[in-house]
N, C-alpha and C. Protein backbone atom coordinates (compact mmCIF):
# COMPACT_ATOMS: atom_id res chain seq x y z
N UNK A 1 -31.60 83.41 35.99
CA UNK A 1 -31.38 82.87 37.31
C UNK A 1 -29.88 82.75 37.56
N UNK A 2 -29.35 83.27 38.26
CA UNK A 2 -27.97 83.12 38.91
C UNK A 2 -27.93 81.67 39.88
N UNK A 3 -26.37 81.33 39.28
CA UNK A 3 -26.37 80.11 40.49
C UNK A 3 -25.18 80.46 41.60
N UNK A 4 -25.35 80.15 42.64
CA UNK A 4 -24.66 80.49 43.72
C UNK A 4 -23.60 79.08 43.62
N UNK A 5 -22.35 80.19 44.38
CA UNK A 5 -21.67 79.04 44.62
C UNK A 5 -21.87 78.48 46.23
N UNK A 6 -21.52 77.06 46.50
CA UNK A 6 -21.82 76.17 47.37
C UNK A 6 -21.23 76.89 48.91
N UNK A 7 -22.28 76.79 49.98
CA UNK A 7 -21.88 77.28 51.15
C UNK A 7 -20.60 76.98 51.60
N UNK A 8 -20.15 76.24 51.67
CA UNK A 8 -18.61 75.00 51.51
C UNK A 8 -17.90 76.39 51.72
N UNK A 9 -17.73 76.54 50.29
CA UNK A 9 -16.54 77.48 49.87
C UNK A 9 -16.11 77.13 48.80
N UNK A 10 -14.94 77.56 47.91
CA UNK A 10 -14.07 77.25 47.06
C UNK A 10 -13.39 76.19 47.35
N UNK A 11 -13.26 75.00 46.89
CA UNK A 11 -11.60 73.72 47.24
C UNK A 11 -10.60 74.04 46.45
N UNK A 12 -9.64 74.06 46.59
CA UNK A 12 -8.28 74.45 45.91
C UNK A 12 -7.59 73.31 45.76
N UNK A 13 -7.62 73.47 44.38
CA UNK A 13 -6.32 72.35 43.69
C UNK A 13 -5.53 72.50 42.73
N UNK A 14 -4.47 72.39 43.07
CA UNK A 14 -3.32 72.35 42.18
C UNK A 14 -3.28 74.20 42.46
N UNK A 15 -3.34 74.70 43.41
CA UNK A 15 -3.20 76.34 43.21
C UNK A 15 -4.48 76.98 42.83
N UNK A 16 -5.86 76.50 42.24
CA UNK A 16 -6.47 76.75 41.61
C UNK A 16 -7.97 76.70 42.39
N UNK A 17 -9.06 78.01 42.82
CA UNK A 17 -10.23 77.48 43.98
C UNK A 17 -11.14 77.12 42.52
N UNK A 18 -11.48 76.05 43.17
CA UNK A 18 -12.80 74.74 42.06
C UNK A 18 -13.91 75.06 42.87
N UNK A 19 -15.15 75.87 42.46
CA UNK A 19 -16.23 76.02 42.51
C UNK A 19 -17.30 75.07 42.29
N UNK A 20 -18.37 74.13 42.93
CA UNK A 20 -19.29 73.40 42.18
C UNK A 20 -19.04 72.51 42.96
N UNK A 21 -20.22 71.01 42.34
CA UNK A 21 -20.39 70.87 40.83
C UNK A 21 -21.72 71.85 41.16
N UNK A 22 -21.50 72.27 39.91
CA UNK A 22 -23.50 72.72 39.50
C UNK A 22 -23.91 71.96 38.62
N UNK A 23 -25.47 72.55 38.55
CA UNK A 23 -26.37 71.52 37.69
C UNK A 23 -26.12 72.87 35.66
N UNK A 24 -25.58 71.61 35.32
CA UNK A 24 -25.77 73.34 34.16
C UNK A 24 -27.00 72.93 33.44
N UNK A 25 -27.50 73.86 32.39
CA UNK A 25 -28.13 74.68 31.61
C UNK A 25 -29.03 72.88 30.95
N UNK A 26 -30.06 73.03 30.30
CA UNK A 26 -30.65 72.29 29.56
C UNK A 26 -30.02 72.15 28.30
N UNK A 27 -29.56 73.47 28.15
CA UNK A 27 -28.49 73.65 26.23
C UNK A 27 -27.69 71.95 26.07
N UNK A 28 -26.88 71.80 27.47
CA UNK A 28 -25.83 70.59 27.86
C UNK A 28 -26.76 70.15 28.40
N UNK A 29 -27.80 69.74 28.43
CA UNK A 29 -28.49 68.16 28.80
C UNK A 29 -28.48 68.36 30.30
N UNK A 30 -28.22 69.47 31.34
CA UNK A 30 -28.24 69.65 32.62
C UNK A 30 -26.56 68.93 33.29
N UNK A 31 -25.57 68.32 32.47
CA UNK A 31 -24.62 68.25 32.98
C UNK A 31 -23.97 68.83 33.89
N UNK A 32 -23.27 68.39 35.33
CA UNK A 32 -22.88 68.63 35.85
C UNK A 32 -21.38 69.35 34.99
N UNK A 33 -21.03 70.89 36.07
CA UNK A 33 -19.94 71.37 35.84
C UNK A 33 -19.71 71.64 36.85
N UNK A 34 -17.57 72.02 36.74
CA UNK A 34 -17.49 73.28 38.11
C UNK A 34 -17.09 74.46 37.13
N UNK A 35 -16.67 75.28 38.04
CA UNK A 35 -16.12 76.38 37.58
C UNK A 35 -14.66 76.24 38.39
N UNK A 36 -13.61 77.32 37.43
CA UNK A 36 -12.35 76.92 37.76
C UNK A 36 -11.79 78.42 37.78
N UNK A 37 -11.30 79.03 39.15
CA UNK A 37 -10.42 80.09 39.40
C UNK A 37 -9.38 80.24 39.10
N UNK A 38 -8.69 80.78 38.04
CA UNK A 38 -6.68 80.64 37.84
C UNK A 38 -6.36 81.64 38.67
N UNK A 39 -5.27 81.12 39.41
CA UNK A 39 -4.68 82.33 40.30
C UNK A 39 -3.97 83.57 39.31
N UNK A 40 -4.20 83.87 38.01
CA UNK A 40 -4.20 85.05 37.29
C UNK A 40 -5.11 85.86 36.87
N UNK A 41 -6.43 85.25 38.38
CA UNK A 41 -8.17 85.79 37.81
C UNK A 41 -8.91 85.59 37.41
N UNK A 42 -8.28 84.42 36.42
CA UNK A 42 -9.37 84.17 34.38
C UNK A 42 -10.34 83.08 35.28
N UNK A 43 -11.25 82.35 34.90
CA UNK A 43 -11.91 82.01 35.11
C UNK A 43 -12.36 80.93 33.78
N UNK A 44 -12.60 79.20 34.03
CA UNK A 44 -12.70 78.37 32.97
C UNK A 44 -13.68 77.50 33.93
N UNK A 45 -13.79 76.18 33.11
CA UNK A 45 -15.19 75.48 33.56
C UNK A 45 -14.47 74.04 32.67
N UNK A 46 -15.17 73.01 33.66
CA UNK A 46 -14.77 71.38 33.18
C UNK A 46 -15.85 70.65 33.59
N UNK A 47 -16.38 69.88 32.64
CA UNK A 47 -17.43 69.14 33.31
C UNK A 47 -16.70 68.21 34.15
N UNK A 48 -17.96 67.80 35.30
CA UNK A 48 -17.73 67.19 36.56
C UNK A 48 -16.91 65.68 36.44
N UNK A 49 -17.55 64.89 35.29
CA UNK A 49 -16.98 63.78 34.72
C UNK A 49 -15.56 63.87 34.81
N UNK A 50 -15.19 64.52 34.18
CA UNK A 50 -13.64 64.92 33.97
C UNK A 50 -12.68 65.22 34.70
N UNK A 51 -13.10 66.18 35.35
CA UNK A 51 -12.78 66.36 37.02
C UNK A 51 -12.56 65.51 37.86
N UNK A 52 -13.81 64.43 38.21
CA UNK A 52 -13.59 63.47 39.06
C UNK A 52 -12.87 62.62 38.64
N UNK A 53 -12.72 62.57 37.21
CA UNK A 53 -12.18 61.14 36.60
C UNK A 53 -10.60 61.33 36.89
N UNK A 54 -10.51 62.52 36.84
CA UNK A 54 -8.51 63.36 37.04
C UNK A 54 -8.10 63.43 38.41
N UNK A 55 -9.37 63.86 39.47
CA UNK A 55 -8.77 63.62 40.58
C UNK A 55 -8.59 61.76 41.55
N UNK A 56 -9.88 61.42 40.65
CA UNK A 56 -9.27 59.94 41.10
C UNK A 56 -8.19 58.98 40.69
N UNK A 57 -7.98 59.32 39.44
CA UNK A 57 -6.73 58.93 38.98
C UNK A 57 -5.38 59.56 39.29
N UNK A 58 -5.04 60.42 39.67
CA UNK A 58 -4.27 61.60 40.04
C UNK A 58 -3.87 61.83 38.85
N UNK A 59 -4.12 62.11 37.77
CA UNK A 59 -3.55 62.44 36.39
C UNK A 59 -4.45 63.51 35.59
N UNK A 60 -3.72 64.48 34.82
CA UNK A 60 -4.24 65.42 34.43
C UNK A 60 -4.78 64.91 32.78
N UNK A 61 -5.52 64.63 32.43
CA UNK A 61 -5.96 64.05 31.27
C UNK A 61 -5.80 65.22 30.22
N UNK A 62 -5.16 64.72 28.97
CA UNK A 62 -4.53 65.54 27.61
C UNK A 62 -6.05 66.20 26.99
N UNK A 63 -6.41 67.18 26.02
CA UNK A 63 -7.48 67.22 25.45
C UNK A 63 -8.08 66.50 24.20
N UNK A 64 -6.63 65.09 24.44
CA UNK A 64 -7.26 63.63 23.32
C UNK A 64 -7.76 63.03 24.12
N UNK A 65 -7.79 63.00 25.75
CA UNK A 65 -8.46 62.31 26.43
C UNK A 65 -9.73 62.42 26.61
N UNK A 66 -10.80 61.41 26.58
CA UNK A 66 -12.06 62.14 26.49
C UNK A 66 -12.55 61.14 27.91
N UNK A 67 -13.89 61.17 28.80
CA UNK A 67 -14.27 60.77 29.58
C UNK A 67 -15.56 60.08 29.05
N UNK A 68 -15.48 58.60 28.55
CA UNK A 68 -16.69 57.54 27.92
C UNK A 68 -17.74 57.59 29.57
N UNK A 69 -18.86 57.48 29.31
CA UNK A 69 -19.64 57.25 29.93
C UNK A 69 -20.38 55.80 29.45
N UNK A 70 -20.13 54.42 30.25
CA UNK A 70 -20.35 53.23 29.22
C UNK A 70 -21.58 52.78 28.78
N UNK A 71 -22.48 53.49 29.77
CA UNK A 71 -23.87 53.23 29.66
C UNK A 71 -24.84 54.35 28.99
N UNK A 72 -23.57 55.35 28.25
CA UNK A 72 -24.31 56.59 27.55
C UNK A 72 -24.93 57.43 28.44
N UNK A 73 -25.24 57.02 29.54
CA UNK A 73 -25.89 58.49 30.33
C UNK A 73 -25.16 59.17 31.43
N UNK A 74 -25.17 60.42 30.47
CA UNK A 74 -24.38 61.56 30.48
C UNK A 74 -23.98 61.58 32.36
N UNK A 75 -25.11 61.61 32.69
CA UNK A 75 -25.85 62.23 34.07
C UNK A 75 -25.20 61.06 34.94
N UNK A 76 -24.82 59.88 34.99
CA UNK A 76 -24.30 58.78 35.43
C UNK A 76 -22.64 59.04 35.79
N UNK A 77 -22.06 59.71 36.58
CA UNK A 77 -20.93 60.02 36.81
C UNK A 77 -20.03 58.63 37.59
N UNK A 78 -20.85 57.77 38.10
CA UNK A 78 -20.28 57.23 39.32
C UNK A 78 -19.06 56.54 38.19
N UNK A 79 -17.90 56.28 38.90
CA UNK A 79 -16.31 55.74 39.03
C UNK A 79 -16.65 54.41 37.98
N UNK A 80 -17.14 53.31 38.40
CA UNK A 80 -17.90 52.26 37.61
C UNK A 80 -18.02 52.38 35.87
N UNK A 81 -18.65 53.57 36.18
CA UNK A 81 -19.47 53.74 34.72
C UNK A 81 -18.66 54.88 33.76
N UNK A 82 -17.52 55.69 34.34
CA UNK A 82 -16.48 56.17 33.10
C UNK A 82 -15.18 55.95 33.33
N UNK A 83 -14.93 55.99 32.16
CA UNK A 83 -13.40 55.21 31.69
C UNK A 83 -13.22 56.53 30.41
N UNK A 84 -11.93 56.34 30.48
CA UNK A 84 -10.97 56.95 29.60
C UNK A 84 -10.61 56.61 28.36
N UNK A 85 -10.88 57.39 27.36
CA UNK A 85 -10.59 56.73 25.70
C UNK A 85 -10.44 58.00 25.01
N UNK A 86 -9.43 57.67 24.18
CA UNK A 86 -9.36 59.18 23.00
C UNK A 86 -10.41 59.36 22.52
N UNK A 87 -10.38 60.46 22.02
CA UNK A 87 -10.91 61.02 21.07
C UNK A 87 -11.67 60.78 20.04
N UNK A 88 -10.75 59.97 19.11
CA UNK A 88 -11.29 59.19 18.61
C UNK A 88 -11.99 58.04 18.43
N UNK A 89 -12.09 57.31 19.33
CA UNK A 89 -12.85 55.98 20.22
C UNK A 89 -14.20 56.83 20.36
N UNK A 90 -14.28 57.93 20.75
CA UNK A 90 -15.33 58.30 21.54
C UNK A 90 -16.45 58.91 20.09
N UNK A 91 -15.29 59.82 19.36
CA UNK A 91 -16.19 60.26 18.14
C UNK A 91 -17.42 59.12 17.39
N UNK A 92 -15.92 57.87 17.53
CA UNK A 92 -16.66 56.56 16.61
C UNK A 92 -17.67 55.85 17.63
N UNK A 93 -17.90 55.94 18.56
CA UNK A 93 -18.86 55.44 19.63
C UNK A 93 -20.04 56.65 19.54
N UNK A 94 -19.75 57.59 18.91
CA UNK A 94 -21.14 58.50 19.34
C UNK A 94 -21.69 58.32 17.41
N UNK A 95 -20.85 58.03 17.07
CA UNK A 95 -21.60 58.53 15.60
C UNK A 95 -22.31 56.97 15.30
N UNK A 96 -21.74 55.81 16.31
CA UNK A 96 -22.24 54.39 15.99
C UNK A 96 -23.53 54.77 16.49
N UNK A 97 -23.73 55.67 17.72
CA UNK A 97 -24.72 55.77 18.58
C UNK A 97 -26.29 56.29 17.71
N UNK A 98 -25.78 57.55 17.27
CA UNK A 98 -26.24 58.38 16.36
C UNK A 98 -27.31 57.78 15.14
N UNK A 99 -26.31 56.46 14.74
CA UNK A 99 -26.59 55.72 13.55
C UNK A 99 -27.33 54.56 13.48
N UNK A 100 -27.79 54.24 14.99
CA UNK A 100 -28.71 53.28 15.34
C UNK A 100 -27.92 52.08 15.67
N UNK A 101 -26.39 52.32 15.74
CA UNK A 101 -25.62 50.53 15.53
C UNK A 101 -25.64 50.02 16.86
């Protein structure tokens, strides 16, 4: 199944047309993504979390930055419910998760 992109159009940011969000794949739990145009062609993808979390903050988040979801569900994007924590915060929050704590 092909997914179309949104009647809208492309939004452009930072130089760059942002496709989406779509619903992705079951593989990722149906997480929201977009897709991301570089004006050199290539073509990359960010989940939606992340995205929104960068454009509401106006800050481009490092790849130690990770996007906590506080109530664990994934699918729960709203502003409220993620916050920003390294990497490591997040590893040790999923493996507490994992481990029944």
């Amino acid at each position: 199944m092909t997914k179309k992109y949104s009647k809208e159009g492309p939004k452009t940011v930072a130089g760059k047309k942002v496709y989406g969000p779509y619903k992705g794949s079951d593989a990722n739990g149906g997480r929201k993504h977009y897709v991301i145009a570089n004006p050199d062609g290539s073509r990359t993808s960010s989940n939606a979390a992340r995205m929104d979390k960068e454009q509401s903050t106006g800050k481009t988040l490092s790849k130690n930055q990770h996007v906590d979801h506080k109530d664990n569900n994934r699918n729960n994007d709203s502003a409220k419910n993620t916050r920003v924590i390294s990497r490591k915060e997040n590893i040790g929050k999923e493996n507490k998760r994992r481990a029944g704590k």
